[in-house]
Protein backbone atom coordinates (compact mmCIF):
# COMPACT_ATOMS: atom_id res chain seq x y z
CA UNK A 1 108.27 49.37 91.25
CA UNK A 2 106.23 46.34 91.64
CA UNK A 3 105.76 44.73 95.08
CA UNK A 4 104.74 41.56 94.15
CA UNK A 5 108.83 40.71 93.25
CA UNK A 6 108.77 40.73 97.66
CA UNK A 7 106.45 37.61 97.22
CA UNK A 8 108.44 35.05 99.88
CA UNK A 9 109.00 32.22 97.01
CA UNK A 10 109.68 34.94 94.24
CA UNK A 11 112.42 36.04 97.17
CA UNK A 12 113.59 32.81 98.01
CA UNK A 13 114.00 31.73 94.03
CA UNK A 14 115.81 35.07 93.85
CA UNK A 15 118.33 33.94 96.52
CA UNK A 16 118.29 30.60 94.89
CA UNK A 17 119.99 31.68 91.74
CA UNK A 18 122.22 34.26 92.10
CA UNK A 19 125.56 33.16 90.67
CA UNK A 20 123.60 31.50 87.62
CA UNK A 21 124.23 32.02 84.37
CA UNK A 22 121.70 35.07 83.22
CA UNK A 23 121.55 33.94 79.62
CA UNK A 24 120.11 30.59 80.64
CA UNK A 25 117.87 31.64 82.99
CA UNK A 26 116.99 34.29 80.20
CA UNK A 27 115.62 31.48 78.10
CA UNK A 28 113.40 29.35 81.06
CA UNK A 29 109.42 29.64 81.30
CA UNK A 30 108.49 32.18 84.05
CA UNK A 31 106.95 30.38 87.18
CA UNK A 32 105.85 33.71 88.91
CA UNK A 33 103.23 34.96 86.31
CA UNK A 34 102.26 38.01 88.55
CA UNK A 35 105.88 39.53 87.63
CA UNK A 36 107.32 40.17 84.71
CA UNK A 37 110.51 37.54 84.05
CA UNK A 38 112.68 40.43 83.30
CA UNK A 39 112.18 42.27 86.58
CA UNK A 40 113.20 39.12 88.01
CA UNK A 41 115.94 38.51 86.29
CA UNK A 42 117.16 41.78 86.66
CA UNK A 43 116.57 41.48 90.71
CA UNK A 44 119.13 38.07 90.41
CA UNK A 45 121.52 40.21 88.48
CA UNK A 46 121.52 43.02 90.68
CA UNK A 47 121.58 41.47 93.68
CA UNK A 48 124.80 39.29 92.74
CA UNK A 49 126.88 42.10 91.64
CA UNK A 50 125.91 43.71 95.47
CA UNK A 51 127.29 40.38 97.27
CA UNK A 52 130.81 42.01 97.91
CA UNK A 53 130.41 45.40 97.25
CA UNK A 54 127.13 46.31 99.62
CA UNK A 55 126.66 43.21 101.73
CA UNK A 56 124.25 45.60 104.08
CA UNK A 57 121.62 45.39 101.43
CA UNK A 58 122.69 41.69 100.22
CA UNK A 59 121.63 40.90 103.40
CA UNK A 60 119.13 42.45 104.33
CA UNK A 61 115.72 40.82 103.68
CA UNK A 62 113.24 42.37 101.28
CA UNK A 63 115.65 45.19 99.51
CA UNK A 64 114.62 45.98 95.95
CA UNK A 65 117.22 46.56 93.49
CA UNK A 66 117.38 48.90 90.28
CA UNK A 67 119.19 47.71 87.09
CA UNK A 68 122.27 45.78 87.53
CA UNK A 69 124.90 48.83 85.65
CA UNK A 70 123.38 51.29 88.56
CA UNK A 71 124.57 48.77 91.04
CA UNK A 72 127.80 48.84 89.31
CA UNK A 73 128.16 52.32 89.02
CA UNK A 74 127.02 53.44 92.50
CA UNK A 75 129.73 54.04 95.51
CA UNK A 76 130.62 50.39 97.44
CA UNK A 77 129.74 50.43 100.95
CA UNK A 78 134.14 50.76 101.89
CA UNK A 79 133.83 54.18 99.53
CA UNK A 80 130.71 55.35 101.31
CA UNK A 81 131.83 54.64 104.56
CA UNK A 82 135.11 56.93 104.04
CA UNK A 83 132.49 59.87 102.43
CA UNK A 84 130.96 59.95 106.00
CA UNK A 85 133.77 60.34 107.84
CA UNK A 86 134.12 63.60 106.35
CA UNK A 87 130.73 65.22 106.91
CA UNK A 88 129.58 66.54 110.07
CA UNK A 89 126.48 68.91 110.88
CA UNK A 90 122.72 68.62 111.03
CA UNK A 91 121.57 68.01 107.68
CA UNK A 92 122.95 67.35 104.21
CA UNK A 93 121.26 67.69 101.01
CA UNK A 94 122.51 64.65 98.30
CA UNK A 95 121.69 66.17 94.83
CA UNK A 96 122.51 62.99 92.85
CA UNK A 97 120.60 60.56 95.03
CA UNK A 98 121.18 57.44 92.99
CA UNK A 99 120.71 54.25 94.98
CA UNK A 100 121.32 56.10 98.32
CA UNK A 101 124.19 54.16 99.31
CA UNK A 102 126.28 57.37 100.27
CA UNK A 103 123.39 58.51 101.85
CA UNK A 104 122.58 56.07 104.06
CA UNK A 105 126.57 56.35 105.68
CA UNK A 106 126.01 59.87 105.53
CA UNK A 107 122.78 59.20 107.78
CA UNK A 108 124.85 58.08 110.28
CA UNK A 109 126.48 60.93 110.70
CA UNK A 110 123.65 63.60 110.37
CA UNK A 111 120.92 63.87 111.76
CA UNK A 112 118.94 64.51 108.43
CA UNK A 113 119.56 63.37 104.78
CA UNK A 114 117.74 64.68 102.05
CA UNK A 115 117.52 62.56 99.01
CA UNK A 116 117.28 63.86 95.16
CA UNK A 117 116.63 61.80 92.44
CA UNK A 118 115.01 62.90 89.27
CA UNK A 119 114.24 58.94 88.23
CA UNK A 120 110.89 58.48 90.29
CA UNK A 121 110.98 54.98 90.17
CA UNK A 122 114.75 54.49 91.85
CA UNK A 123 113.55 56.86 94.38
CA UNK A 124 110.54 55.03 94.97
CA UNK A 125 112.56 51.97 95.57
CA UNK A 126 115.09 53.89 97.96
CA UNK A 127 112.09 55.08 100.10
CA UNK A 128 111.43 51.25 100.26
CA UNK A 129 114.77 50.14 101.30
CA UNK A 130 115.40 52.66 103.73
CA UNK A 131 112.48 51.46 105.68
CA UNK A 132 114.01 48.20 105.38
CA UNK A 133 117.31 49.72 106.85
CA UNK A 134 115.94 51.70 109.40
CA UNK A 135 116.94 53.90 107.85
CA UNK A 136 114.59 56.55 109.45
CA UNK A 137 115.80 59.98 108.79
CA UNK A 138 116.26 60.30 104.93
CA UNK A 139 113.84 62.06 103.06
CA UNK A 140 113.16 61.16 99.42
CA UNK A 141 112.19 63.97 97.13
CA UNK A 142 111.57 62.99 92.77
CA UNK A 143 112.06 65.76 90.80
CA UNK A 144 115.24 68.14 89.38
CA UNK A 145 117.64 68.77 92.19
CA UNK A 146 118.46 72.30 91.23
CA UNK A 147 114.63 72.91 91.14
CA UNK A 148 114.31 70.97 94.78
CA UNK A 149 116.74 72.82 96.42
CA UNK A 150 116.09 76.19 95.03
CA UNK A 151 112.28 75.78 96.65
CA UNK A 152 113.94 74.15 100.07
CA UNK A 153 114.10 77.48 102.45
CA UNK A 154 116.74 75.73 103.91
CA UNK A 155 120.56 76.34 104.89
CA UNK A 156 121.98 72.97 104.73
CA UNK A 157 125.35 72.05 106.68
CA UNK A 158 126.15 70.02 103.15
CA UNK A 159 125.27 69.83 100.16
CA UNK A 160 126.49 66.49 98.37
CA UNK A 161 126.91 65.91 94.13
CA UNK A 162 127.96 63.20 92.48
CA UNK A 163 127.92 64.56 88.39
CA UNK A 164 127.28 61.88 85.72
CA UNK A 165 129.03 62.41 82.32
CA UNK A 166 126.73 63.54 79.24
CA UNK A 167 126.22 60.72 76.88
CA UNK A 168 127.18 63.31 74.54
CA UNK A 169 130.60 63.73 75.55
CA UNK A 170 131.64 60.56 74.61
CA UNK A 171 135.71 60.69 73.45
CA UNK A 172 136.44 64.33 74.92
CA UNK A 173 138.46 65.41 77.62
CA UNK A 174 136.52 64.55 81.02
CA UNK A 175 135.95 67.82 82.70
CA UNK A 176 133.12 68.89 85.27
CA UNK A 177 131.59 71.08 82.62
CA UNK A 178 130.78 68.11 80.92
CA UNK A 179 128.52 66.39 83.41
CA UNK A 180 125.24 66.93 85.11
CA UNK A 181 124.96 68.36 87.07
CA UNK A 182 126.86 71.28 85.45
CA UNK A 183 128.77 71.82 89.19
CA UNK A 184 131.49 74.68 87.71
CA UNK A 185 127.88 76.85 86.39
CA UNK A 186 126.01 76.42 89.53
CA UNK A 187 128.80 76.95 92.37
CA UNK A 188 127.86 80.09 93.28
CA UNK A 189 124.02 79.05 93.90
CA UNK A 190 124.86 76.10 95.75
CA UNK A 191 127.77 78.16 97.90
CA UNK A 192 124.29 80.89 98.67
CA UNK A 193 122.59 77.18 100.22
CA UNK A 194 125.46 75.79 101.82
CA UNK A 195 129.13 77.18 103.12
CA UNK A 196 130.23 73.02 102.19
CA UNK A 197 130.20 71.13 99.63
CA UNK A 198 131.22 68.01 98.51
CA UNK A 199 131.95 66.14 95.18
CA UNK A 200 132.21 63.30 93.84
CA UNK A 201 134.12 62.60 90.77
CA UNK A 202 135.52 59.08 88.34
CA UNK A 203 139.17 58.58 89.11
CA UNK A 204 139.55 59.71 85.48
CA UNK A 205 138.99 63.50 85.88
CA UNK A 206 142.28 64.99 85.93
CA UNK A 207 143.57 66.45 89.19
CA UNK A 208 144.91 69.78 87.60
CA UNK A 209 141.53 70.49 85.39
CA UNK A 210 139.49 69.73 88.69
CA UNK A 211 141.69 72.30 90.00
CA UNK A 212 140.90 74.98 87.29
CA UNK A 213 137.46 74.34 87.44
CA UNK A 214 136.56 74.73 91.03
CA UNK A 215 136.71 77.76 93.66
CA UNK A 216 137.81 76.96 97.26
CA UNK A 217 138.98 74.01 97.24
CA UNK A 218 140.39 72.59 100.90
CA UNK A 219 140.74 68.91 100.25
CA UNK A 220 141.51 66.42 97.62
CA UNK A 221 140.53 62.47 98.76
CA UNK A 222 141.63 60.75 96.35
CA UNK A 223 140.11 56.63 97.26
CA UNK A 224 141.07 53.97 96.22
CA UNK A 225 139.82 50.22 97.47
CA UNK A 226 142.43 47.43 97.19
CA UNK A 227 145.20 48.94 95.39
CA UNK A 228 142.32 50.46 92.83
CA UNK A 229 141.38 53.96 92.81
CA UNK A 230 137.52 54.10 92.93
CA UNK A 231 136.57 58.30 93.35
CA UNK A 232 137.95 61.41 93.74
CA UNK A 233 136.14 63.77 96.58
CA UNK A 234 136.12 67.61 96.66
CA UNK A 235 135.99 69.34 99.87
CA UNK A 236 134.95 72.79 99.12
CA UNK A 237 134.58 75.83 101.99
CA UNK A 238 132.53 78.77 101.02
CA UNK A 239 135.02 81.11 102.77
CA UNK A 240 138.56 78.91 102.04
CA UNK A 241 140.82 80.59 100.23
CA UNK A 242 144.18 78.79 101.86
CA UNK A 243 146.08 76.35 100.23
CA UNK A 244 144.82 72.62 99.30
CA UNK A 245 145.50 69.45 100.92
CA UNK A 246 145.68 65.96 98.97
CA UNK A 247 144.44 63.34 101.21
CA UNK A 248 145.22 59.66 99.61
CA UNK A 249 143.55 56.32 100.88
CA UNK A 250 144.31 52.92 100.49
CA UNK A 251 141.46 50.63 101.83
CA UNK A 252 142.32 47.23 101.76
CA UNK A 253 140.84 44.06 103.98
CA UNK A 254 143.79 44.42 106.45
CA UNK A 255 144.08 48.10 106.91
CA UNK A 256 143.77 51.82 105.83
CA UNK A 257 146.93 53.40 104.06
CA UNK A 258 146.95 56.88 104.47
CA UNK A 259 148.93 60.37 102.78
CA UNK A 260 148.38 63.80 103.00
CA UNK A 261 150.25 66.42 101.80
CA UNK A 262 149.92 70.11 100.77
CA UNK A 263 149.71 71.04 96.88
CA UNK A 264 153.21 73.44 97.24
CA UNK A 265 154.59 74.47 93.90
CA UNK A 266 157.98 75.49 96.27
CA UNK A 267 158.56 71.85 96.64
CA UNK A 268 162.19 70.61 97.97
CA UNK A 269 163.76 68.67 95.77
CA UNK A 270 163.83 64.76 96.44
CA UNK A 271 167.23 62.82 96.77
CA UNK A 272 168.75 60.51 94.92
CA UNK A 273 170.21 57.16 94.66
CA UNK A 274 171.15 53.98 93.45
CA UNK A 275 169.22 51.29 94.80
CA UNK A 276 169.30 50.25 98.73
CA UNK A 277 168.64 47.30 100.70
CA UNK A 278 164.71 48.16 100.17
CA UNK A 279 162.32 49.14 97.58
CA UNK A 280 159.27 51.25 97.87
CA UNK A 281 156.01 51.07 95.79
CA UNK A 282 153.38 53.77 96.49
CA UNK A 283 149.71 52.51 96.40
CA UNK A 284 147.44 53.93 93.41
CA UNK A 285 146.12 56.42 94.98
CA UNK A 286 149.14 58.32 95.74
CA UNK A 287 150.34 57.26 91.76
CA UNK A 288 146.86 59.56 90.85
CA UNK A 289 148.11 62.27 93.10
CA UNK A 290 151.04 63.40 91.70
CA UNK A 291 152.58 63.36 95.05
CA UNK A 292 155.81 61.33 93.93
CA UNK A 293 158.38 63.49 95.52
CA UNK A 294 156.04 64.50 98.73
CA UNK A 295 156.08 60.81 99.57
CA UNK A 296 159.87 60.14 99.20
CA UNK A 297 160.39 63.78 101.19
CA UNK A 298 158.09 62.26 103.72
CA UNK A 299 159.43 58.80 104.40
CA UNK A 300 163.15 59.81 104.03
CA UNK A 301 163.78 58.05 100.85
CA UNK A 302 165.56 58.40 98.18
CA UNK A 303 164.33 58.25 94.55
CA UNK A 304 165.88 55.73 91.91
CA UNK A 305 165.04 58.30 88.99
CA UNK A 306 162.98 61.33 88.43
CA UNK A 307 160.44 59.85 86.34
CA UNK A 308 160.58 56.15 87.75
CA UNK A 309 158.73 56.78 90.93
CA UNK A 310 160.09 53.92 93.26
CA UNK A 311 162.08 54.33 96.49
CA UNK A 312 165.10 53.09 98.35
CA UNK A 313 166.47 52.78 101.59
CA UNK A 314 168.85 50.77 103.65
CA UNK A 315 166.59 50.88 106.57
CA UNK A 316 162.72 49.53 106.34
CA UNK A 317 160.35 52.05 106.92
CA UNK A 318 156.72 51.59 107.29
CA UNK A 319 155.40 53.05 103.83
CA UNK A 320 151.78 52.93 102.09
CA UNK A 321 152.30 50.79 99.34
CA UNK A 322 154.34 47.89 98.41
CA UNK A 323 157.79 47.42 100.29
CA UNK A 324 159.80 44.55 99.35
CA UNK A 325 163.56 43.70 100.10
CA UNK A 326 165.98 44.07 97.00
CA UNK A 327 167.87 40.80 96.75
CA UNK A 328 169.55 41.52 93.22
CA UNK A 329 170.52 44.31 90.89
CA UNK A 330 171.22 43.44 87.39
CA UNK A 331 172.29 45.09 83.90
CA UNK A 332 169.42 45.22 81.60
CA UNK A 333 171.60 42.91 78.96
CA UNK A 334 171.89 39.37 77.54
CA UNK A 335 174.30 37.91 80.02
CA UNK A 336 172.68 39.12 83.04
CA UNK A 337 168.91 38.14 82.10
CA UNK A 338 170.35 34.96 80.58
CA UNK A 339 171.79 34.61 83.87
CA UNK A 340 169.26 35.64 86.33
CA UNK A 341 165.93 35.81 85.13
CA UNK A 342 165.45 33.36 81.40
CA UNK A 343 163.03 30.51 81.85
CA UNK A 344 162.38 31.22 85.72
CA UNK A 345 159.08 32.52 87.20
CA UNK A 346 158.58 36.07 88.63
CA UNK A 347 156.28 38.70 89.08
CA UNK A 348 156.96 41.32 86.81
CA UNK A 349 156.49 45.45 86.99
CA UNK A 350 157.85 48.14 84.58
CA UNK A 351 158.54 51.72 85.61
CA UNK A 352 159.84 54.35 83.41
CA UNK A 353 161.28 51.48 81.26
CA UNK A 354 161.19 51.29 77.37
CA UNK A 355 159.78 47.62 77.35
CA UNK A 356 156.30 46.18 78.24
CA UNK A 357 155.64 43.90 80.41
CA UNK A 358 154.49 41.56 77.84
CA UNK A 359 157.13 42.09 75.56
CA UNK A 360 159.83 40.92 78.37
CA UNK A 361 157.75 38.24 79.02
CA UNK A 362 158.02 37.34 75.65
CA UNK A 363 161.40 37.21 74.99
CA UNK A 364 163.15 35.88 77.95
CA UNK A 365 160.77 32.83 78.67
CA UNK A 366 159.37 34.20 81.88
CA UNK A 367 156.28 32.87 83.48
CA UNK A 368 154.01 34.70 85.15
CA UNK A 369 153.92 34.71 89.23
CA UNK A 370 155.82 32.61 92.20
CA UNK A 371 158.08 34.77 94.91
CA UNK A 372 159.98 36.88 92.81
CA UNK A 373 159.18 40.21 92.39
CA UNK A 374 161.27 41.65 89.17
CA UNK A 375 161.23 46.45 88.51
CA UNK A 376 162.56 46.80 85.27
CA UNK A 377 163.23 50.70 85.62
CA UNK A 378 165.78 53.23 85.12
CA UNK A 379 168.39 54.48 88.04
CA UNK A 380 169.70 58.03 88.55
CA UNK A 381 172.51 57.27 86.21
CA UNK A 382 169.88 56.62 82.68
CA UNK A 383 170.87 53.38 82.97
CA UNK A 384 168.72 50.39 82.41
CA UNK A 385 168.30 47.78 85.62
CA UNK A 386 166.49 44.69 87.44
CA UNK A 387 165.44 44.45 90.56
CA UNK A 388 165.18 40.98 92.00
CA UNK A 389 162.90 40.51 94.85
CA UNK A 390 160.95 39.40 97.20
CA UNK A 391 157.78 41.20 98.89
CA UNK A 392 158.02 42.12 102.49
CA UNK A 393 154.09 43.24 102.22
């Protein structure tokens, strides 16, 4: 970590130049001799790709950043705010330091924050931001995190992990046995330092292997950030052994879309209909949950078909997702597309239908967005339809 990239005109070019194209600035004569171009360069980079997702350190004065892919990799500021609401306690251990983002929510929250990161250089430049933060009560320590908090005499309140995939797993089926840390080999060491633990996972890890992997297990967040599933987070209770809740969240600019429910295999069945006066949509994090008849059960809707995943009712209900008001429902044939939808603009979505999106597109003329809002699904009856209409939200 150099110092000398905090120089107030390397700073101020910095500021200068993010948006620019890297490639051309790639090829320009260095003014700032004392650093190398590079470091720079990476710095503009960096600092870009953190304008929307941590504006905290965008705008605070004087942060360093690491490459640009760990700024694209590490949790958003919306993500790590929603982690923090979860923890409680005096002190929390973070295994998988990283860029500290989590940890500096999570420093809200408790009173002290331990951070682990076995590159000494990115924990050399989180020391340095924190400070820059105020962020006064996290604790760096370089080094193996296994080999840190095996030497801590400490009993933490939580101990945090976000695993990183092998580079050598590459094509397989994700599981938590592939990553490091190796979480499935060590539970049982990390449940003798802590009685809670959570985890991080991609969105990719499937629900059902997470569940075959891991020992008491008492929630499931699955986040997602405009419509866009971000993380999975396992809440695990050293002495849990009851059943597990899903907890899905939406967090968009305008509000927080929330859905829990409890992973029953005793489910009752959903109902059925044709479609209604309204259609339902769930967000993408309840899609990645699995929870498609929970959330029709819930809401007192009825399903169009068991594999299409889309609601109905002939009264509006507030519902986390897309609702929108069914103005039209059409045969999936010549006359009625010919009729309805050839050569017109519309928005279009496919569930449990047999034809892409692109495909349809393709062969009935129609262009892409204006008011309409166009399911091609399936209805209880296997038959083929089109629902025409327009978005309430």
């Amino acid at each position: 970590m150099n110092l000398d990239i905090l120089d107030s005109k390397i700073q101020a070019f910095i500021d200068l130049n993010i948006g620019a194209s890297i490639s051309k600035l790639a090829l320009q004569k260095n003014p700032f001799p004392t650093v190398e171009w590079i470091s720079i360069i990476n710095q503009i980079a960096a600092k870009a790709k953190a304008k929307d997702k941590l504006p905290t350190w965008f705008s605070t004065s004087n942060i360093i950043y690491p490459s640009k892919i760990s700024v694209e990799q590490t949790s958003s500021e919306k993500t790590a705010l929603y982690k923090a609401s979860i923890v409680y306690g005096e002190n929390l251990i973070d295994l998988t330091g990283g860029f500290g983002i989590d940890d500096y929510y999570f420093s809200k929250k408790i009173k002290n924050i331990t951070h682990c990161e076995i590159n000494a250089e990115l924990s050399n430049i989180v020391q340095h931001n924190c400070k820059q933060l105020n962020s006064n009560n996290i604790t760096c320590h370089v080094g193996d995190s296994f080999e840190t908090l095996s030497k801590l005499n400490i009993k933490w309140d939580w101990i945090y992990i976000d695993p990183s995939r092998r580079n050598d797993t590459k094509g397989k089926v994700f599981m938590l046995k592939d990553c490091l840390p190796n979480v499935p080999e060590k539970l049982d060491f990390y449940f003798e330092k802590s009685n809670s633990i959570l985890i991080k996972t991609a969105p990719i890890l499937d629900i059902t292997a997470g569940i075959s992997e891991l020992n008491h297990i008492k929630s499931i967040h699955i986040v997602a950030v405009e419509n866009e599933v971000k993380e999975l987070l396992w809440e695990l209770s050293k002495e849990y052994i009851g059943v597990t809740s899903i907890k899905t969240v939406n967090l968009t600019k305008e509000k927080e879309e929330n859905f829990e429910f409890i992973l029953d295999k005793n489910l009752k069945q959903p109902n059925f209909s044709l479609p209604q006066k309204y259609l339902y949509e769930p967000n993408s994090a309840i899609m990645k949950s699995g929870g498609f008849d929970q959330v029709g059960l819930f809401y007192e809707l009825n399903k169009l078909h068991k594999h299409s995943h889309l609601y109905t009712s002939n009264d509006l209900k507030k519902f986390p997702g897309r609702t929108f008001e069914i103005k039209n429902c059409v045969a999936y044939n010549k006359s009625e597309m010919k009729q309805h939808l050839q050569n017109q603009k519309a928005n279009i979505t496919t569930r449990n239908f047999s034809d892409s999106v692109e495909s349809i597109r393709k062969k009935w003329k129609i262009i892409d967005g204006g008011d309409l809002y166009c399911f091609f699904t399936t209805d209880e009856n296997n038959t083929k339809i089109v629902l025409i209409c327009t978005k309430i939200k």
